[in-house]
N, C-alpha and C. Protein backbone atom coordinates (compact mmCIF):
# COMPACT_ATOMS: atom_id res chain seq x y z
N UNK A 1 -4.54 5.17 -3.95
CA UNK A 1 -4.96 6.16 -4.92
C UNK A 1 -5.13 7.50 -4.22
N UNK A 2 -4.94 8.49 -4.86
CA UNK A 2 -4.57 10.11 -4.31
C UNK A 2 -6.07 10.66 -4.25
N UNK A 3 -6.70 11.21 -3.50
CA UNK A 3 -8.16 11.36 -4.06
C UNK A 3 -7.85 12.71 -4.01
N UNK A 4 -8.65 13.42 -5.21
CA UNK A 4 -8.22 15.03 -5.41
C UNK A 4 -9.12 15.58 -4.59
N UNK A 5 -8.59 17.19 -4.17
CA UNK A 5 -9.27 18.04 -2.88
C UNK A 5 -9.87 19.13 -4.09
N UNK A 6 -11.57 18.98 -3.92
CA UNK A 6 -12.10 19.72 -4.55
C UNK A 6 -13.02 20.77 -3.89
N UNK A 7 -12.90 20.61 -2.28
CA UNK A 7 -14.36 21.24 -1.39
C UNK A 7 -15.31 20.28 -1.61
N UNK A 8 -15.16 19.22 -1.14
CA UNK A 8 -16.28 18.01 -1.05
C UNK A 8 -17.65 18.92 -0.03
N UNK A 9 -18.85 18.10 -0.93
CA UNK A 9 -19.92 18.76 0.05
C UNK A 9 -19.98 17.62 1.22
N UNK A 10 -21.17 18.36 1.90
CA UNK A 10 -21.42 17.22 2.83
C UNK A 10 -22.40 16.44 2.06
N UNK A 11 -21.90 14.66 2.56
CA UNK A 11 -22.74 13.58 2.06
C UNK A 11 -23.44 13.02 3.65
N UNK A 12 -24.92 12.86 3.31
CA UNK A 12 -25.43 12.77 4.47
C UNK A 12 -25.52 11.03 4.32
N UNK A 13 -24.62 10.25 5.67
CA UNK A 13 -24.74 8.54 5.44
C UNK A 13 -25.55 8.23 6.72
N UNK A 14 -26.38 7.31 5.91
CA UNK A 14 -27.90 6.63 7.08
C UNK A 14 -27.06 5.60 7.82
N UNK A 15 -25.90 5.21 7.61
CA UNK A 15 -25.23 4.68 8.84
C UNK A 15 -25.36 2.85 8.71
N UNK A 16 -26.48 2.24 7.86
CA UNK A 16 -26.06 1.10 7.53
C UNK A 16 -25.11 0.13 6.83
N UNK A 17 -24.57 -1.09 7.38
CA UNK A 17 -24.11 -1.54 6.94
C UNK A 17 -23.92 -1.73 5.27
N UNK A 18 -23.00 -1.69 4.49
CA UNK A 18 -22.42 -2.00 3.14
C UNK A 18 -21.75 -3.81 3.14
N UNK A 19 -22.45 -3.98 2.20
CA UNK A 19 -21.59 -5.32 1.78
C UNK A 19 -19.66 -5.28 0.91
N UNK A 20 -19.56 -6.13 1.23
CA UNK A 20 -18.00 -5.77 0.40
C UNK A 20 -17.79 -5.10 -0.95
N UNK A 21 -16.77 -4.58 -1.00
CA UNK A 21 -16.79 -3.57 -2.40
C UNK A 21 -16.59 -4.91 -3.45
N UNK A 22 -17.78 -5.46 -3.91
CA UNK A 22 -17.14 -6.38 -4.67
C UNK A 22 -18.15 -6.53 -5.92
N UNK A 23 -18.79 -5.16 -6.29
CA UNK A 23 -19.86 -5.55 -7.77
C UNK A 23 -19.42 -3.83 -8.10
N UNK A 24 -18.62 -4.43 -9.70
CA UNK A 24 -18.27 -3.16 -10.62
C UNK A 24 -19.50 -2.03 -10.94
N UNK A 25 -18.65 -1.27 -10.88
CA UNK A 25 -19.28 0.16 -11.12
C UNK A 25 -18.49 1.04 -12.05
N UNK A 26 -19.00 1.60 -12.88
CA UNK A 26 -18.57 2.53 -13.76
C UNK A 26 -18.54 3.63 -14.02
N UNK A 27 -18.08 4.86 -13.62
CA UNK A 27 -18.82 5.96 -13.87
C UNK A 27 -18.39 6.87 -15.17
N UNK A 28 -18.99 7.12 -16.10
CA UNK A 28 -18.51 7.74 -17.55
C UNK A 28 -18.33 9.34 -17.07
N UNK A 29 -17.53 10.47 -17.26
CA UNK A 29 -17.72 11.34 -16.54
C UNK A 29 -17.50 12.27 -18.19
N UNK A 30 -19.40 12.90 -18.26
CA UNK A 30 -18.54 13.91 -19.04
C UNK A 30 -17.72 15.22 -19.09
N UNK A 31 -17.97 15.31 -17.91
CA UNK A 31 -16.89 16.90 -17.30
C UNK A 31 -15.90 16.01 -15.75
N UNK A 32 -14.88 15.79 -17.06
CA UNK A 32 -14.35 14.76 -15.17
C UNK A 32 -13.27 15.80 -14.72
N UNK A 33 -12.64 17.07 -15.36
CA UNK A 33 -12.02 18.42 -15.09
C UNK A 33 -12.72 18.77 -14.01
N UNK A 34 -14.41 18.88 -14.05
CA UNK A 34 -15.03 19.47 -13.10
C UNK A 34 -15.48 19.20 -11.83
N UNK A 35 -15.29 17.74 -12.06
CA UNK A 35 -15.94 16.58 -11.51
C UNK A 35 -14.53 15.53 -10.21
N UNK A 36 -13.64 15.92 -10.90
CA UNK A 36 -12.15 15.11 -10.49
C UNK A 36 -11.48 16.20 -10.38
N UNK A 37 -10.86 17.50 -11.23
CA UNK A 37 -9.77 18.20 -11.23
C UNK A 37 -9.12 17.14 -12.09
N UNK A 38 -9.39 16.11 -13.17
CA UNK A 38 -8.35 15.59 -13.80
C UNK A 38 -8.85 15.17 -15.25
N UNK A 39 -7.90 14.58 -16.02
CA UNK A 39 -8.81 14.25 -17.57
C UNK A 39 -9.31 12.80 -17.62
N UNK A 40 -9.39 12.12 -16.70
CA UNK A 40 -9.92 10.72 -16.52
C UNK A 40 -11.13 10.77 -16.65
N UNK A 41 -11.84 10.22 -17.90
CA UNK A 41 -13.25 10.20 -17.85
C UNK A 41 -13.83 8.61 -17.62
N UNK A 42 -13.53 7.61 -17.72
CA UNK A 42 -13.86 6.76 -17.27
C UNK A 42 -13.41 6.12 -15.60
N UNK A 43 -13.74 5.56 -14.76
CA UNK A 43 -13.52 5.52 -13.12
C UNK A 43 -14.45 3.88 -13.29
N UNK A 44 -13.34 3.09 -13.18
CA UNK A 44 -14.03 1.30 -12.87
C UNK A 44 -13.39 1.13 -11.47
N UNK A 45 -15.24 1.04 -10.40
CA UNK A 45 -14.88 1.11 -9.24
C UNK A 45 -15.45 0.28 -8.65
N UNK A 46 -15.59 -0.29 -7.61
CA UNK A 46 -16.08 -1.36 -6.68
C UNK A 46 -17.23 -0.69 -5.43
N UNK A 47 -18.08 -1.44 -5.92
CA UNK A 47 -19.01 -0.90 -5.03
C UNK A 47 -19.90 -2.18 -3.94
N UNK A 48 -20.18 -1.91 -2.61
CA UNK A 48 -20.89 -3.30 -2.02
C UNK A 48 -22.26 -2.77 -1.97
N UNK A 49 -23.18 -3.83 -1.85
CA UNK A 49 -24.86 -4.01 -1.56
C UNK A 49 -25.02 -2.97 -0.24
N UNK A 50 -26.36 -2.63 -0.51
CA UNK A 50 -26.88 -1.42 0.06
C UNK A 50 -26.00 -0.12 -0.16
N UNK A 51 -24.90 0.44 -1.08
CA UNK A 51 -24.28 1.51 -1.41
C UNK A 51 -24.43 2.41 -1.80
N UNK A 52 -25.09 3.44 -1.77
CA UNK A 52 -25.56 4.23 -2.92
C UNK A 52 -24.33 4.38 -4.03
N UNK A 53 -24.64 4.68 -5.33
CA UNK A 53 -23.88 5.28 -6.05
C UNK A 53 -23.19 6.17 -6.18
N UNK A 54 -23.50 7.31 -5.29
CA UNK A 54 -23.15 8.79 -4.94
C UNK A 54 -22.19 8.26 -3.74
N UNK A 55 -22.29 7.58 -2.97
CA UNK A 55 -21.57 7.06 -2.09
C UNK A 55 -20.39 6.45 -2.25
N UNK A 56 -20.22 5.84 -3.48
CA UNK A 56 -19.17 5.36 -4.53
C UNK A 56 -18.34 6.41 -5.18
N UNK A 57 -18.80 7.34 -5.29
CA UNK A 57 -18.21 8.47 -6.10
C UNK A 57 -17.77 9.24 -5.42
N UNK A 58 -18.32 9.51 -4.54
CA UNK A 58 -17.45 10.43 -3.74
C UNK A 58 -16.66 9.97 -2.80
N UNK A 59 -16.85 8.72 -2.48
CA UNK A 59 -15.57 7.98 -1.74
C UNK A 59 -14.16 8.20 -2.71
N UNK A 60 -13.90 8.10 -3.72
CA UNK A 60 -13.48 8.08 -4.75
C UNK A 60 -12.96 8.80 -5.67
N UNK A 61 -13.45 9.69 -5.02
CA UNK A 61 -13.03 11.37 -5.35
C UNK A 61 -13.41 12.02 -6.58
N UNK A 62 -14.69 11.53 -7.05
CA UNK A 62 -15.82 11.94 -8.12
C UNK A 62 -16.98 12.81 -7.27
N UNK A 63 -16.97 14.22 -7.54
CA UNK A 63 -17.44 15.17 -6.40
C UNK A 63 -19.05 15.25 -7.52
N UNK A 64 -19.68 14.67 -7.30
CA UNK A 64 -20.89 14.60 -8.24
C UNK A 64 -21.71 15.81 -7.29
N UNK A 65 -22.85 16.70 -7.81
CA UNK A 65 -23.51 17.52 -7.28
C UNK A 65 -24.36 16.36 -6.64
N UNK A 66 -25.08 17.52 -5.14
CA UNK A 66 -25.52 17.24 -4.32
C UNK A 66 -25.99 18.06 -3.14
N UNK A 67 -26.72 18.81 -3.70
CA UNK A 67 -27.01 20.35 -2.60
C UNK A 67 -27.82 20.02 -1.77
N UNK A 68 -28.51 18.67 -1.56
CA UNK A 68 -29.13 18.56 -0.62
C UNK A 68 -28.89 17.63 0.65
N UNK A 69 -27.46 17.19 0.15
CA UNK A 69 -26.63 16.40 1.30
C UNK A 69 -27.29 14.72 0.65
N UNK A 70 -27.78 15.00 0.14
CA UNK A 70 -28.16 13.42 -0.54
C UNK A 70 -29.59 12.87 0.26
N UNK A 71 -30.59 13.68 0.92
CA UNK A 71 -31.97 13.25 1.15
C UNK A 71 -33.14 13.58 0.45
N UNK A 72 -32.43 13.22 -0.94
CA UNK A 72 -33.53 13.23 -1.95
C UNK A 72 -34.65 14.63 -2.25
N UNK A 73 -34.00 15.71 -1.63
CA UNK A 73 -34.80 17.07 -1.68
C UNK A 73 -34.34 18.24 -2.88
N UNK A 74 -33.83 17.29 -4.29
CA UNK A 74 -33.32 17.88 -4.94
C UNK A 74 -32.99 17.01 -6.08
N UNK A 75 -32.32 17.52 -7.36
CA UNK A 75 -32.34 16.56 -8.63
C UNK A 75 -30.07 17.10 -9.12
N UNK A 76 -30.18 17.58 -8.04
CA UNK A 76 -28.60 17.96 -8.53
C UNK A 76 -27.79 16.51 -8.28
N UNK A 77 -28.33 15.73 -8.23
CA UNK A 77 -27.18 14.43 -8.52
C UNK A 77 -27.65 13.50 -9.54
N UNK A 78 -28.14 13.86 -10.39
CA UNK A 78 -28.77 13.02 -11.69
C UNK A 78 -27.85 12.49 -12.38
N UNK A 79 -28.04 11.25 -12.58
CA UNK A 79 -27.48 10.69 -13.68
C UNK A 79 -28.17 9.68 -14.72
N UNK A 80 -27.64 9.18 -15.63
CA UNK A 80 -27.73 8.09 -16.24
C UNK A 80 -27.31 6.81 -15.70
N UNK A 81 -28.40 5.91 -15.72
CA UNK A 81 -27.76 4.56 -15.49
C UNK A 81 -27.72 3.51 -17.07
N UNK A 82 -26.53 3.57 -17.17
CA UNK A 82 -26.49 3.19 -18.55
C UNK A 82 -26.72 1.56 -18.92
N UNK A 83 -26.54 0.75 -17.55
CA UNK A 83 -26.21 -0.22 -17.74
C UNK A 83 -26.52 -0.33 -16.17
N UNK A 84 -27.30 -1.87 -16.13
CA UNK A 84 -27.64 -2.28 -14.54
C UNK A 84 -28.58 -1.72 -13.73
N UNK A 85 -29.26 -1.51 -14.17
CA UNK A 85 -30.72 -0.45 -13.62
C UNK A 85 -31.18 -2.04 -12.81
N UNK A 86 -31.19 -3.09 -13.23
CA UNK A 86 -32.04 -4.09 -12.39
C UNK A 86 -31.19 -4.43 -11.36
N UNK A 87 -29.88 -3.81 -11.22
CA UNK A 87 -29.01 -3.95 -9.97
C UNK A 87 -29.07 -3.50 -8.85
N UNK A 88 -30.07 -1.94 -8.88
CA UNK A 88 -29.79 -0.77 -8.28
C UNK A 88 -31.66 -1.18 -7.80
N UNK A 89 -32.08 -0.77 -6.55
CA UNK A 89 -33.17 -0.93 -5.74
C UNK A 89 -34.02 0.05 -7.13
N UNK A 90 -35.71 0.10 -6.74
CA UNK A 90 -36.14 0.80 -7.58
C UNK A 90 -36.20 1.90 -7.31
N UNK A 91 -36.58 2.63 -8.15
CA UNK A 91 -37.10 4.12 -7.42
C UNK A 91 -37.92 4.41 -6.83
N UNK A 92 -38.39 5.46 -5.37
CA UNK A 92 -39.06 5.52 -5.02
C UNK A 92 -40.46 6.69 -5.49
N UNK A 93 -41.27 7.55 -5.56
CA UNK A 93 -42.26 8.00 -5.86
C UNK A 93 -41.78 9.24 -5.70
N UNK A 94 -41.31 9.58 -4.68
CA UNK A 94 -40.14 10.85 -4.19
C UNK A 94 -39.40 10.84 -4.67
N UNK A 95 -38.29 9.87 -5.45
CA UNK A 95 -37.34 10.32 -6.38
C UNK A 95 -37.98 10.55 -7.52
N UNK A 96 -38.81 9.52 -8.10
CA UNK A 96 -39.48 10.01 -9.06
C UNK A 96 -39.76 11.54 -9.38
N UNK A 97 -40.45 11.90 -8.47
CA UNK A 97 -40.50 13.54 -8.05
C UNK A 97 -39.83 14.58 -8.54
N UNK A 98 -38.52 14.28 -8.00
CA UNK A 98 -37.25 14.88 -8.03
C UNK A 98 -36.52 14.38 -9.80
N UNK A 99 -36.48 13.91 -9.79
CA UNK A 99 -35.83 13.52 -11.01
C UNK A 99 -36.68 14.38 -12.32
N UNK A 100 -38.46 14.46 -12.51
CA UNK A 100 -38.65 15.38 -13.45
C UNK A 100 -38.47 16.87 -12.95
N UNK A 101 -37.59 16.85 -11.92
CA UNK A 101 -37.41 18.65 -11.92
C UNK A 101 -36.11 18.72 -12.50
N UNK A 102 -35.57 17.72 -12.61
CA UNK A 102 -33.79 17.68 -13.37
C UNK A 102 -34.13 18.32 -15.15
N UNK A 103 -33.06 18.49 -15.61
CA UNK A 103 -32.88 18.86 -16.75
C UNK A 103 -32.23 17.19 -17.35
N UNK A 104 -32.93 17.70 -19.08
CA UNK A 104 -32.25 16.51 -19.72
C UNK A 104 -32.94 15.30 -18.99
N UNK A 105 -34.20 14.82 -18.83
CA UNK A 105 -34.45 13.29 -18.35
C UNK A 105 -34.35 12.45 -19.46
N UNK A 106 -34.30 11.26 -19.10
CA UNK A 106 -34.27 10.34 -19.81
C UNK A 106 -35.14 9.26 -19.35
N UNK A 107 -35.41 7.92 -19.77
CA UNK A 107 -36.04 6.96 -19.48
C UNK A 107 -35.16 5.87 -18.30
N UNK A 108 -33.46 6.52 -18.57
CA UNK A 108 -32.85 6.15 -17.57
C UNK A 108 -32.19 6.86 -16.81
N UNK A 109 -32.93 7.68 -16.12
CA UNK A 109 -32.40 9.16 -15.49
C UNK A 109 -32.92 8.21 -13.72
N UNK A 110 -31.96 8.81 -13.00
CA UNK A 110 -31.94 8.17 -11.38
C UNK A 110 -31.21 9.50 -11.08
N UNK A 111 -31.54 9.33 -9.33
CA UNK A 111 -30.96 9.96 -8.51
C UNK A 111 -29.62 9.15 -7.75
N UNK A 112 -28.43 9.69 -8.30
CA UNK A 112 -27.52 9.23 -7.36
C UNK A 112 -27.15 8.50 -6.24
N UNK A 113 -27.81 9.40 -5.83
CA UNK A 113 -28.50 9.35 -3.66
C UNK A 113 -28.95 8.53 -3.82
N UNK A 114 -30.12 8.19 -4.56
CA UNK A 114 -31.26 6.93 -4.46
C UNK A 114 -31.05 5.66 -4.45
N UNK A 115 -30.47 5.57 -5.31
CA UNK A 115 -29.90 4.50 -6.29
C UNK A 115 -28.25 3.22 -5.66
N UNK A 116 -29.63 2.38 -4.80
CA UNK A 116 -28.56 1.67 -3.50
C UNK A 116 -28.09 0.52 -4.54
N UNK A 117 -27.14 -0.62 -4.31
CA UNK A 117 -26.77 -2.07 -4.65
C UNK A 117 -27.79 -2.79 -4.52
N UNK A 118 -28.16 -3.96 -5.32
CA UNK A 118 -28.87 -4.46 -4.67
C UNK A 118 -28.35 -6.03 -5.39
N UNK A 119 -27.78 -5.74 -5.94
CA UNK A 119 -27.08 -7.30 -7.37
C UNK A 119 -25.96 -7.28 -7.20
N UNK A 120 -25.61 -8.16 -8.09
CA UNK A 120 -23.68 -8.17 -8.24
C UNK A 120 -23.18 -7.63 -9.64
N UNK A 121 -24.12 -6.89 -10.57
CA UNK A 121 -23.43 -5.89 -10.74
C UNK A 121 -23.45 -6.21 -12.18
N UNK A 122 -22.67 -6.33 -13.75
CA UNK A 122 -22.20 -4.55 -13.52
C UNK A 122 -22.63 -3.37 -13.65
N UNK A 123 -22.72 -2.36 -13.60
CA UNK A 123 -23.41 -0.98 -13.52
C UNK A 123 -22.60 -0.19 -13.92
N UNK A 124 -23.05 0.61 -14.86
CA UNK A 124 -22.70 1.49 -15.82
C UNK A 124 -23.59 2.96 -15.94
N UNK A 125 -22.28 4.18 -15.52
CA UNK A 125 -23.48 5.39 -14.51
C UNK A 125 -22.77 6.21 -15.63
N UNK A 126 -23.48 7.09 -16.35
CA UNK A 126 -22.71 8.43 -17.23
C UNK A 126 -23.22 9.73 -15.98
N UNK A 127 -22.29 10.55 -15.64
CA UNK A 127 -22.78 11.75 -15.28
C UNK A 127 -22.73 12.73 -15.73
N UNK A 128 -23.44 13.72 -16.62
CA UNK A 128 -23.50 14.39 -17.58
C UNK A 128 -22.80 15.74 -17.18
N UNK A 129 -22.38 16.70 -18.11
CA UNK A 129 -21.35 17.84 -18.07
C UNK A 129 -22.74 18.94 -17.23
N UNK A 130 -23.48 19.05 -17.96
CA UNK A 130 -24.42 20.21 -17.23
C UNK A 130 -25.06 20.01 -15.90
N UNK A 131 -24.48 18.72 -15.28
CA UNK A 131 -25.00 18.15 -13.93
C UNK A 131 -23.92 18.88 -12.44
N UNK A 132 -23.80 20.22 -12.99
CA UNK A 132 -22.70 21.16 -11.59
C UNK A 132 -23.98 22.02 -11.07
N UNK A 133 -24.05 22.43 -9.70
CA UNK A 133 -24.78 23.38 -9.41
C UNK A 133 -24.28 24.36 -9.49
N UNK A 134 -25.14 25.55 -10.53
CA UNK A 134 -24.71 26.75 -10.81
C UNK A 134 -24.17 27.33 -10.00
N UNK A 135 -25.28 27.50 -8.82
CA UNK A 135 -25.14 28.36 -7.56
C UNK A 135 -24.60 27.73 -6.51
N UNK A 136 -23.45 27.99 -6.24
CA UNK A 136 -22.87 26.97 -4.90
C UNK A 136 -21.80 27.93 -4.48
N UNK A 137 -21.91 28.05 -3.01
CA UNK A 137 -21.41 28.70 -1.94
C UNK A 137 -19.81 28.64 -2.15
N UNK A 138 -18.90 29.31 -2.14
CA UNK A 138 -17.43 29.07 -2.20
C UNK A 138 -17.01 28.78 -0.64
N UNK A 139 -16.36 27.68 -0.14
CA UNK A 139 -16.06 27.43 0.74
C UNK A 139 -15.30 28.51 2.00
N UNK A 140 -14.91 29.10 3.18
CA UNK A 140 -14.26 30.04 3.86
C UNK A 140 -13.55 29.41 4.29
């Protein structure tokens, strides 16, 4: 698969082991133009234990926001977990945090970053159109 070149940010990885890509993942994309460079809004992807979600997506070439490199010092990778929330580790008190500074919460609003494997799956992630950081540096 071709993964599109969008100026990927940096994703910051803690370096542990992943289990095999082998529990479905979904990601609903409502701006996938913005998100991909393409009109594919649905992405059924394989993800292994201990993964983050954001880690899935951007392997993948789903450039989800993330201005803080993914250590939880920020709410620009919010999503919906639409499906499989008892899959995904819980949240911590610090995401918690972060997540009511996001726009649009919900009762199933997570942080990307946060939000590791922890089941076999399936998981079902919408990432919403107003989830781009306004302000972001143009690459040199």
């Amino acid at each position: 698969m071709e993964v599109p070149t969008l100026g990927f940010m940096h994703l910051k990885r803690d370096g542990h082991e992943h289990g095999p890509p082998i529990v479905p993942v979904k990601f609903v994309l409502e701006d996938s133009a913005g998100l991909t460079g393409t009109d594919r809004t649905e992405w059924d992807l394989m993800g292994g234990e201990g993964e983050s979600l954001l880690e899935i997506a951007i392997d993948h070439g789903i450039n989800i926001e993330h201005a803080c490199g993914a250590v939880c010092a920020c709410s620009t990778c919010h999503v919906y977990v639409e499906k499989g929330m008892d899959q995904l580790t819980e949240s911590t008190e610090a995401e918690e945090d972060r997540v009511e500074e996001a726009p649009g919460i919900q009762r199933n609003s997570r942080l990307a970053c946060q939000c590791e494997i922890k089941g076999k799956g399936p998981i079902v992630v919408r990432v919403p159109a107003w989830n781009r950081n306004a302000v972001k540096e143009i690459p040199h």
